[in-house]
Protein backbone atom coordinates (compact mmCIF):
# COMPACT_ATOMS: atom_id res chain seq x y z
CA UNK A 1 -15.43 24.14 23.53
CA UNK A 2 -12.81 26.46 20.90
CA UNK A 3 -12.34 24.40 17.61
CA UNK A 4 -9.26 26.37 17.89
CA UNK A 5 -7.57 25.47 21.25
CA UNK A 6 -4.25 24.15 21.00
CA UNK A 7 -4.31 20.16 20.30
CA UNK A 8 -7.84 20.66 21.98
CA UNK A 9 -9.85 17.25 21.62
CA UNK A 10 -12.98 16.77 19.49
CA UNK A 11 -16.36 15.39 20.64
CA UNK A 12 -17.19 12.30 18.58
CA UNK A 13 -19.93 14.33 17.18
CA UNK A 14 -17.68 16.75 15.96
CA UNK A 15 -15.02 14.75 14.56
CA UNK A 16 -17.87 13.17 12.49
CA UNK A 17 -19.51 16.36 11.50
CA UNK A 18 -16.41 18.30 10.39
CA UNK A 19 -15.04 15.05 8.53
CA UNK A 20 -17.73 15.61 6.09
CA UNK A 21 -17.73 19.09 5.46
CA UNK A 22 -13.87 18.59 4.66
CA UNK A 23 -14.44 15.61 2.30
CA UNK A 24 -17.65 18.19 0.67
CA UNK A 25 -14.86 21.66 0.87
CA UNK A 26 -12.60 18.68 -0.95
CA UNK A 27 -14.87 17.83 -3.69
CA UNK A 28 -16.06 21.91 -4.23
CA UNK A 29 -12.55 22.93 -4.43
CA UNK A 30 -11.77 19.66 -6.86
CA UNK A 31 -14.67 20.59 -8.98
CA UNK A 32 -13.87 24.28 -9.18
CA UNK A 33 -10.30 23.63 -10.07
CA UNK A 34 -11.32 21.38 -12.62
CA UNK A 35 -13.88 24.04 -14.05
CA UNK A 36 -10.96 26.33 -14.30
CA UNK A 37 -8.54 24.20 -16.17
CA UNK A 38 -11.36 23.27 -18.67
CA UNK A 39 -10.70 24.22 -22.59
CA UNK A 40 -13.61 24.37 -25.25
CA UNK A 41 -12.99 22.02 -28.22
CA UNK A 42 -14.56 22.75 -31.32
CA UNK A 43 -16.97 19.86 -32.75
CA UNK A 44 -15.88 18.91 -36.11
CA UNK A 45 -17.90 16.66 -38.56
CA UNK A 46 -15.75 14.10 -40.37
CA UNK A 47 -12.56 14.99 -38.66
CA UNK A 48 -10.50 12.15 -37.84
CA UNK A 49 -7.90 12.66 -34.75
CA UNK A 50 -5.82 9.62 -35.41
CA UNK A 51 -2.28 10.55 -36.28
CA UNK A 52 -0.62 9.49 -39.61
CA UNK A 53 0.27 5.94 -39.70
CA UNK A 54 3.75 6.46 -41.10
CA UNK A 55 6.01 9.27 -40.43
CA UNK A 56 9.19 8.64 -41.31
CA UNK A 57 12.11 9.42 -43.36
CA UNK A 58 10.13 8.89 -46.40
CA UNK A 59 6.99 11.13 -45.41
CA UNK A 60 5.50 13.49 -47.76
CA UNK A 61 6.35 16.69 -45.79
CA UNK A 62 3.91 18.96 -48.22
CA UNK A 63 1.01 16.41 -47.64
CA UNK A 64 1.71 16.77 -43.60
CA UNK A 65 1.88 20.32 -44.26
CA UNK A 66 -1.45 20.61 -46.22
CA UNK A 67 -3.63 18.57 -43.75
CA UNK A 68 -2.47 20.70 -40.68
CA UNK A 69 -3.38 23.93 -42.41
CA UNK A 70 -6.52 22.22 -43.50
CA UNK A 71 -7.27 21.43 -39.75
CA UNK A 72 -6.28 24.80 -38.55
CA UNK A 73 -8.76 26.03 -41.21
CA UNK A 74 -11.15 23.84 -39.45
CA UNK A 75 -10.76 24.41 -36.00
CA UNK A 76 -10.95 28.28 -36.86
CA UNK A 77 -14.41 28.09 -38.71
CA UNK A 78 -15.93 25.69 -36.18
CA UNK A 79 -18.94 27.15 -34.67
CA UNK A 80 -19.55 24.60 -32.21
CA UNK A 81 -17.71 23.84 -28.96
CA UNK A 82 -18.00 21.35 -26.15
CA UNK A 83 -16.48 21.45 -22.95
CA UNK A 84 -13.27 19.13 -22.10
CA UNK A 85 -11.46 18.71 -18.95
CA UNK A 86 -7.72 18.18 -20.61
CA UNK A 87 -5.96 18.60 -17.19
CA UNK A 88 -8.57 17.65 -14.11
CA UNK A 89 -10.86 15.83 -14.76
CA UNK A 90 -14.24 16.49 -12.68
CA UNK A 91 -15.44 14.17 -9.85
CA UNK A 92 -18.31 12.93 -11.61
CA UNK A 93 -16.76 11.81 -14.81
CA UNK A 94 -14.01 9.82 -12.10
CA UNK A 95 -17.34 8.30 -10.76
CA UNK A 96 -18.03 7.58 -14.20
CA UNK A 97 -15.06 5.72 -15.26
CA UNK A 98 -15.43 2.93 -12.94
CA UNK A 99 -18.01 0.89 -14.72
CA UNK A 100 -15.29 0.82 -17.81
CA UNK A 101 -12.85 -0.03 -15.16
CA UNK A 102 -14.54 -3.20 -14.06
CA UNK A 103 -15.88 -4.15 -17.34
CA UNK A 104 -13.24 -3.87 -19.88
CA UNK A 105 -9.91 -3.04 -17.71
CA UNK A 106 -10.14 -5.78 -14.84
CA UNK A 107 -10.13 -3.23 -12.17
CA UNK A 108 -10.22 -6.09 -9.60
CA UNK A 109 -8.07 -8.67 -11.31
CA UNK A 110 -5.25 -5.95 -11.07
CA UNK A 111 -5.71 -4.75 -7.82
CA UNK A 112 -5.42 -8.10 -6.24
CA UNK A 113 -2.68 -9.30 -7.88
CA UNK A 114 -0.82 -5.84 -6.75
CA UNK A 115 -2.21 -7.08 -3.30
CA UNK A 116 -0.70 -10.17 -3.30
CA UNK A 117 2.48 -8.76 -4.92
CA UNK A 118 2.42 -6.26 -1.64
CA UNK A 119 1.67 -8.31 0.69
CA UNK A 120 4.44 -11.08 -0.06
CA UNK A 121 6.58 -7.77 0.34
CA UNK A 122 5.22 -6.86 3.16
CA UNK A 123 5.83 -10.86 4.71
CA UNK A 124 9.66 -10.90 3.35
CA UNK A 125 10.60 -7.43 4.70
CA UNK A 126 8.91 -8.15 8.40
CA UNK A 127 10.68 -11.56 8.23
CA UNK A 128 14.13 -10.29 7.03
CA UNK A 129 14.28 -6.65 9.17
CA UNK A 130 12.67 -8.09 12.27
CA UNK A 131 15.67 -10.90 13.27
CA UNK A 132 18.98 -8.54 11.59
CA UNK A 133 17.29 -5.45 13.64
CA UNK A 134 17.25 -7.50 16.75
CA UNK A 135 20.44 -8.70 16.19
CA UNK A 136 22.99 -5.75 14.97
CA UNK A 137 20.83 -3.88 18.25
CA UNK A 138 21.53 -6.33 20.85
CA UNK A 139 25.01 -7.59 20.10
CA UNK A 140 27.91 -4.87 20.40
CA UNK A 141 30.13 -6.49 17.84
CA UNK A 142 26.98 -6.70 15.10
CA UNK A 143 26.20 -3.09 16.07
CA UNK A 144 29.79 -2.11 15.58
CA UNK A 145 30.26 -4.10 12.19
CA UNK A 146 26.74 -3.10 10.39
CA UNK A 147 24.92 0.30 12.33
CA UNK A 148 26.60 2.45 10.32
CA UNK A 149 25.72 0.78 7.00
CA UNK A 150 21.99 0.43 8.18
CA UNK A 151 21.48 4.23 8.83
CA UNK A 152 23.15 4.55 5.64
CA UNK A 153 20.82 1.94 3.58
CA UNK A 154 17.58 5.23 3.45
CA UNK A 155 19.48 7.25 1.28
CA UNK A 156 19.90 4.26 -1.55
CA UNK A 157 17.80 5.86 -4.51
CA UNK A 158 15.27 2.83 -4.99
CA UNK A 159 14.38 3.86 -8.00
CA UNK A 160 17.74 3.44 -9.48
CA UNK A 161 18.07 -0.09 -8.41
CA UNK A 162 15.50 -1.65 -10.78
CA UNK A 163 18.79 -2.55 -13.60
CA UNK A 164 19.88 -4.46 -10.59
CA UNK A 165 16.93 -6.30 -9.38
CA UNK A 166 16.17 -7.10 -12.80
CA UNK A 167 19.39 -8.77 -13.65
CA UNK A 168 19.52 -10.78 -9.99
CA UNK A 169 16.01 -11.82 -10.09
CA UNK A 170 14.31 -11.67 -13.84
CA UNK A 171 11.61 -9.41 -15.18
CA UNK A 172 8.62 -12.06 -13.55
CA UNK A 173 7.17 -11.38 -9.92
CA UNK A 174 10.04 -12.61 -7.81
CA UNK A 175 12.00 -9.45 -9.04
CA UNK A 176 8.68 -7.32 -7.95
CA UNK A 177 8.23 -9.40 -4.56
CA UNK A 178 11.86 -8.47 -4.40
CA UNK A 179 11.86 -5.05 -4.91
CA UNK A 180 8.61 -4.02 -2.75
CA UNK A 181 10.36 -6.09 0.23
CA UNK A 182 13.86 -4.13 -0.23
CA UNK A 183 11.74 -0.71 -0.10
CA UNK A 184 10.49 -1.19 3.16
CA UNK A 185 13.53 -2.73 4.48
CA UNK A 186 15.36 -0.17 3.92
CA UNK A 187 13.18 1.89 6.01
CA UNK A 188 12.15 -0.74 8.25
CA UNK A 189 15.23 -2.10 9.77
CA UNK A 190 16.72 1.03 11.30
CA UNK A 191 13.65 1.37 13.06
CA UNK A 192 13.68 -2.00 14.44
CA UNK A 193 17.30 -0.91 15.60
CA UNK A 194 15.60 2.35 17.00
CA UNK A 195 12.98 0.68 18.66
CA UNK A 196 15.61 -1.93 20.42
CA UNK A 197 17.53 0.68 21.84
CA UNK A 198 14.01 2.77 23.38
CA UNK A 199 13.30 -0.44 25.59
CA UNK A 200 13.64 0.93 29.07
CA UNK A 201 15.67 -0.27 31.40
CA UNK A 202 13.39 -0.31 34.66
CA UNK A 203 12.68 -3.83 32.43
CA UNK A 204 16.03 -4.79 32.05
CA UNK A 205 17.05 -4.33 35.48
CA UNK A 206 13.98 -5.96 37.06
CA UNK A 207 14.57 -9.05 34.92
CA UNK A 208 18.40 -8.51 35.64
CA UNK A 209 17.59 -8.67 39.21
CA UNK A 210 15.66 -11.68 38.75
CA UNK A 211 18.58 -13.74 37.32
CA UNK A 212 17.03 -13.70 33.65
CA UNK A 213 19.37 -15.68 31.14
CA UNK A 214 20.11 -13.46 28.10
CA UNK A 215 17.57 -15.43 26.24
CA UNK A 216 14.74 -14.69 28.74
CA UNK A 217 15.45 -11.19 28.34
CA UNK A 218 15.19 -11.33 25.01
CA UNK A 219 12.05 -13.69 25.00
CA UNK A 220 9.97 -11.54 28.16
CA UNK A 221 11.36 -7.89 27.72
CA UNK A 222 13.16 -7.50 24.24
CA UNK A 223 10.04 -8.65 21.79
CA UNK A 224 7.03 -7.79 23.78
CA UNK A 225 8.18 -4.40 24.27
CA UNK A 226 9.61 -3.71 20.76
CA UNK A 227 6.83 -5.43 18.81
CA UNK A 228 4.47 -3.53 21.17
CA UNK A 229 5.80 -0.30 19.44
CA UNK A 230 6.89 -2.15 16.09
CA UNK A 231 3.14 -3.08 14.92
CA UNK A 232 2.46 0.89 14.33
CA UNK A 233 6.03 1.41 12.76
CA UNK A 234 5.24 -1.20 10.21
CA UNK A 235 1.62 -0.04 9.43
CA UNK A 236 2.99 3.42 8.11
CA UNK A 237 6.41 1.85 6.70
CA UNK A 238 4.25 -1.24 3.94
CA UNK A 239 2.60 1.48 2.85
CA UNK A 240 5.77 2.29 0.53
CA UNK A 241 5.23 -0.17 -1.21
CA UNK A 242 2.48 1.50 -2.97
CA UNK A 243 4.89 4.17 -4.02
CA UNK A 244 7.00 1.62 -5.40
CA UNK A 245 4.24 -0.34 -7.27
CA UNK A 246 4.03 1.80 -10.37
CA UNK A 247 7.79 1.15 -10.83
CA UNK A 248 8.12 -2.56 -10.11
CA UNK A 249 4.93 -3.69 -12.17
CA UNK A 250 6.23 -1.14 -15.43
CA UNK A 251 8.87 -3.77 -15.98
CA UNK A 252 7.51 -6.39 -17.85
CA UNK A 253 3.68 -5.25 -17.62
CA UNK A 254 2.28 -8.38 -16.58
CA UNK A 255 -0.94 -6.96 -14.88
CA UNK A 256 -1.55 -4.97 -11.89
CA UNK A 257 -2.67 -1.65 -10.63
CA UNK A 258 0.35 -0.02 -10.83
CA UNK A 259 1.19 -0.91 -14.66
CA UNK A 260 -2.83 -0.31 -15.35
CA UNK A 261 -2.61 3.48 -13.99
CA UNK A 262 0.69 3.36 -15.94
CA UNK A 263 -0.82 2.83 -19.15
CA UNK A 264 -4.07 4.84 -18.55
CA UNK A 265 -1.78 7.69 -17.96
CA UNK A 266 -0.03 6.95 -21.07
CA UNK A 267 -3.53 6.85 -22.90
CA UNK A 268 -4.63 10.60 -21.72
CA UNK A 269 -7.42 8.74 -19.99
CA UNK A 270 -7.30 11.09 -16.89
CA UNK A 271 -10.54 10.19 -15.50
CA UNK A 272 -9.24 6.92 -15.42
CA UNK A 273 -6.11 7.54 -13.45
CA UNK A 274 -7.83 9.56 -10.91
CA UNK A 275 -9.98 6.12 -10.32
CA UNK A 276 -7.08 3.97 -9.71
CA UNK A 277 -6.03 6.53 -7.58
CA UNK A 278 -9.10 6.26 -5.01
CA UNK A 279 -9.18 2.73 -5.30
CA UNK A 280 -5.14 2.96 -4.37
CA UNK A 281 -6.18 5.18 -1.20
CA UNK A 282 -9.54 2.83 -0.44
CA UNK A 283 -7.23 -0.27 -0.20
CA UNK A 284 -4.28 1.75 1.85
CA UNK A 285 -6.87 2.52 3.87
CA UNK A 286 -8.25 -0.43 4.41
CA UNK A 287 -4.95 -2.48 5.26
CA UNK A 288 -4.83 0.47 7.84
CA UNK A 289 -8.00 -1.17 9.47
CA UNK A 290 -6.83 -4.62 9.02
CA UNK A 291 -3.29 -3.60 10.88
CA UNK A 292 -4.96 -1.94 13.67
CA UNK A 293 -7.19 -4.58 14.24
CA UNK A 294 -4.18 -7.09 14.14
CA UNK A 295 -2.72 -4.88 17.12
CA UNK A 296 -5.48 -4.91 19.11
CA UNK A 297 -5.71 -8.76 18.98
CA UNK A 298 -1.72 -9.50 19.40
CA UNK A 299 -1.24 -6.75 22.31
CA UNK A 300 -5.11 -5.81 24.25
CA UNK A 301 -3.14 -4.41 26.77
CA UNK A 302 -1.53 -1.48 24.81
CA UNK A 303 -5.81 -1.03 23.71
CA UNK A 304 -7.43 -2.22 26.09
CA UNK A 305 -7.62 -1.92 30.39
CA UNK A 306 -9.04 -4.98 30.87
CA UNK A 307 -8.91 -8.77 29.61
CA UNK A 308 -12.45 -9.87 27.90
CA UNK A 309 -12.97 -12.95 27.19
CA UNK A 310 -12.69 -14.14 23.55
CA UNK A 311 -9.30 -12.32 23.24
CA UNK A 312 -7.31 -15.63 23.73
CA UNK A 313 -9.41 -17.19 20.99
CA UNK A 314 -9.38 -14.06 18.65
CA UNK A 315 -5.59 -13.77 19.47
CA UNK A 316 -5.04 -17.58 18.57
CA UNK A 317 -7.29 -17.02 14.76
CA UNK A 318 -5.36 -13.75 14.02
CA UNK A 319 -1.84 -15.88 14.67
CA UNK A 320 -3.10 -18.63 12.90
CA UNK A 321 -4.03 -16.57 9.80
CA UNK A 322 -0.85 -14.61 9.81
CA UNK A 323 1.12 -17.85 10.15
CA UNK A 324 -0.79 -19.43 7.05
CA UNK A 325 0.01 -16.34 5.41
CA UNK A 326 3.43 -16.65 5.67
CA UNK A 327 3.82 -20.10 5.25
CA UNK A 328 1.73 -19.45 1.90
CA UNK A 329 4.27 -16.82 0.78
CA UNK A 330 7.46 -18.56 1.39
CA UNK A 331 6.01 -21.97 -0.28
CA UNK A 332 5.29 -18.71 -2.99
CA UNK A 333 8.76 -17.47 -3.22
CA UNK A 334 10.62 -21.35 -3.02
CA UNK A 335 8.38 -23.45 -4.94
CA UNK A 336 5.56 -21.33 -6.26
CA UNK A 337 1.83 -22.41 -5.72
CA UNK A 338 1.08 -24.58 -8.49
CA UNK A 339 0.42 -27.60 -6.38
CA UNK A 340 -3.07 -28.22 -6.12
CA UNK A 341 -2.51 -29.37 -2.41
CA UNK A 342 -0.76 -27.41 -0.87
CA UNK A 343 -3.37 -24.67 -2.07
CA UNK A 344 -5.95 -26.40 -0.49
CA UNK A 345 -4.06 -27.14 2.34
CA UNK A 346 -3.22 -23.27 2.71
CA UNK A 347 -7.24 -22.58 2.08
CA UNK A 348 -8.21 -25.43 4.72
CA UNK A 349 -6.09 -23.77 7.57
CA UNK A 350 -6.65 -20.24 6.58
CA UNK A 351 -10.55 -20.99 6.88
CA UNK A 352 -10.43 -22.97 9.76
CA UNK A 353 -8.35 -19.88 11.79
CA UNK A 354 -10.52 -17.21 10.27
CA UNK A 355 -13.60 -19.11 12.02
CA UNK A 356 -11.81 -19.57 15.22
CA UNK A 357 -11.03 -15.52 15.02
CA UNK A 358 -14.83 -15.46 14.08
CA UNK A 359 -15.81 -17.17 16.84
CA UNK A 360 -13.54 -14.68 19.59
CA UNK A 361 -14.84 -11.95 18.47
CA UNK A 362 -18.63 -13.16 19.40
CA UNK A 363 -17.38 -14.00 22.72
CA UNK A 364 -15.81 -10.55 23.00
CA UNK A 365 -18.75 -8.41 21.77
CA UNK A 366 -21.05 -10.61 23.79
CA UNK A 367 -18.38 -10.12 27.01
CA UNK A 368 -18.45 -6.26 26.20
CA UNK A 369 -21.89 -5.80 26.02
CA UNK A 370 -22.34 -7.31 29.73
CA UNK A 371 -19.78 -4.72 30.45
């Protein structure tokens, strides 16, 4: 079979294979690029790189002037040089930054709380674009009043709104929350709109033709088809919000991956920033998982051909979960989650439907493996 036939398919084999020789090409041409931005430094004894604690008004200009000539003087006799990566920094000395990362920057720490912050985002903007999409769609004199203001809402600069969010909701994590969920609405809504529209009306007139109230069109044909095509739209769209996270945690660094890269960056400490970059990707990656999995549970029959059992139960623990996880971020957002109680409340349920998911998936691997 041509590896170069026109969207020709791949044997798993092959798919396998080749993804590791381009992660290996990825490294190689990483490494050599960092190779060729390298600069030799010249080792001096006693020299102290810290910058003058006072340089003001009032500095002694000829002193300045006197201990840069004696560095140049320096740097010009040196006669030994080691090798520093100024630009890019090398794969291996990435690798090497993590165990500072955990130890003395609370790598973890950070990135969950910039997973929480995300995924209350994630929970507002899902809960906020889903119903006004539905609605400005479906209702000619919403659609009239508010489609042209929706289509209009991607071209707000983000970035320019922070003044705004700042003074509306403060510089603690509501205004973050707030600002993560507004990215992805604004991307996330006109889709719903789109995806309204695409529903196909061999559905419509079937259910039409079976005297179907407006609401049991809406209930049978509306949200099963659009939420069908939604749960894809919405993987791609959250992941925005990691674009946005640098921005929203700068203001008022109060933890979180975003400000940590921030100040890493700030620090020259490029290895560093490379890190928090992988770890970035490693987590995007793995909500990927998490949402495809979450779509194969709520609709088998846009995966699957036929109905194992243990989907019913799995489908019931992945509701349950996402239902605790919503009810945990709106208690978040109206009266915070400083009540003992309710957190173990929240825990309780959570547990109890992550078992229950547990304990569908056995039946389905079990039901498969007859298969």
């Amino acid at each position: 079979m041509s590896l170069f036939k026109l969207r020709g398919p791949l044997t798993k084999q092959q798919d396998v294979g080749l993804g590791i020789i381009g992660i290996l090409l990825f490294i190689l041409v990483w490494w050599g690029l960092a190779e060729a931005f390298s600069q030799q430094r010249p080792i001096l004894k006693d020299f102290d790189t810290t910058l003058p604690s006072s340089i003001g008004e009032d500095v002694d200009r000829a002193m300045l002037d006197s201990i840069a000539r004696a560095d140049s003087i320096a740097f010009a006799n040196a006669t030994e040089f080691e090798k520093v990566y100024p630009l890019l920094p090398t794969p291996l000395s990435v690798v090497k930054s993590f165990s500072s990362l955990f130890s003395q920057d609370q790598l973890i720490p950070n990135a969950l709380k910039s997973i929480w912050r995300n995924v209350q985002g994630y929970i507002w903007a899902v809960l906020i674009a889903i119903p006004l999409g539905f609605i400005i769609a479906l209702f000619p004199l919403f659609r009239g009043l508010f489609s042209r203001q929706v289509d209009a809402m991607r071209y707000l600069p983000l970035t320019a709104l922070t003044g705004l969010f700042v003074i509306w909701f403060g510089l603690e994590d509501k205004m973050k929350v707030a600002f993560l969920a507004f990215g992805i609405i604004v991307y996330l809504l006109p889709v719903v709109v789109q995806r309204v529209y695409e529903v196909s009306d061999v559905y419509l007139k079937t259910v039409f033709t079976l005297g179907a109230s407006n609401w049991h069109t809406i209930r049978t044909v509306y949200i099963p088809s659009v939420m069908t095509q939604l749960m894809d739209d919405i993987r791609v769209l959250t992941a925005i919000s990691w674009t946005y996270i640098i921005i929203a945690e700068l203001l008022n660094k109060t933890g979180g991956i975003g400000s940590l890269i921030y100040i890493k960056a700030r620090q020259g400490q490029i290895p560093k920033v490379f890190a928090i970059l992988i770890v970035i990707i490693l987590i995007g990656l793995l909500q990927d998982m998490i949402f495809v999995y979450i779509s194969k549970r709520l609709f088998p029959h846009k995966h699957y051909k036929s109905f194992f059992k243990g989907l019913k139960e799995s489908r019931f623990g992945v509701l349950a979960m996402l239902g605790t996880l919503t009810i945990a971020v709106l208690a978040s957002g109206f009266f915070g989650l400083s009540s003992t109680v309710l957190l173990i409340g929240i825990a309780v349920i959570a547990l109890s439907a992550l078992l229950f998911a547990l304990y569908g998936e056995f039946l389905i691997f079990n039901a498969k493996e007859r298969v």
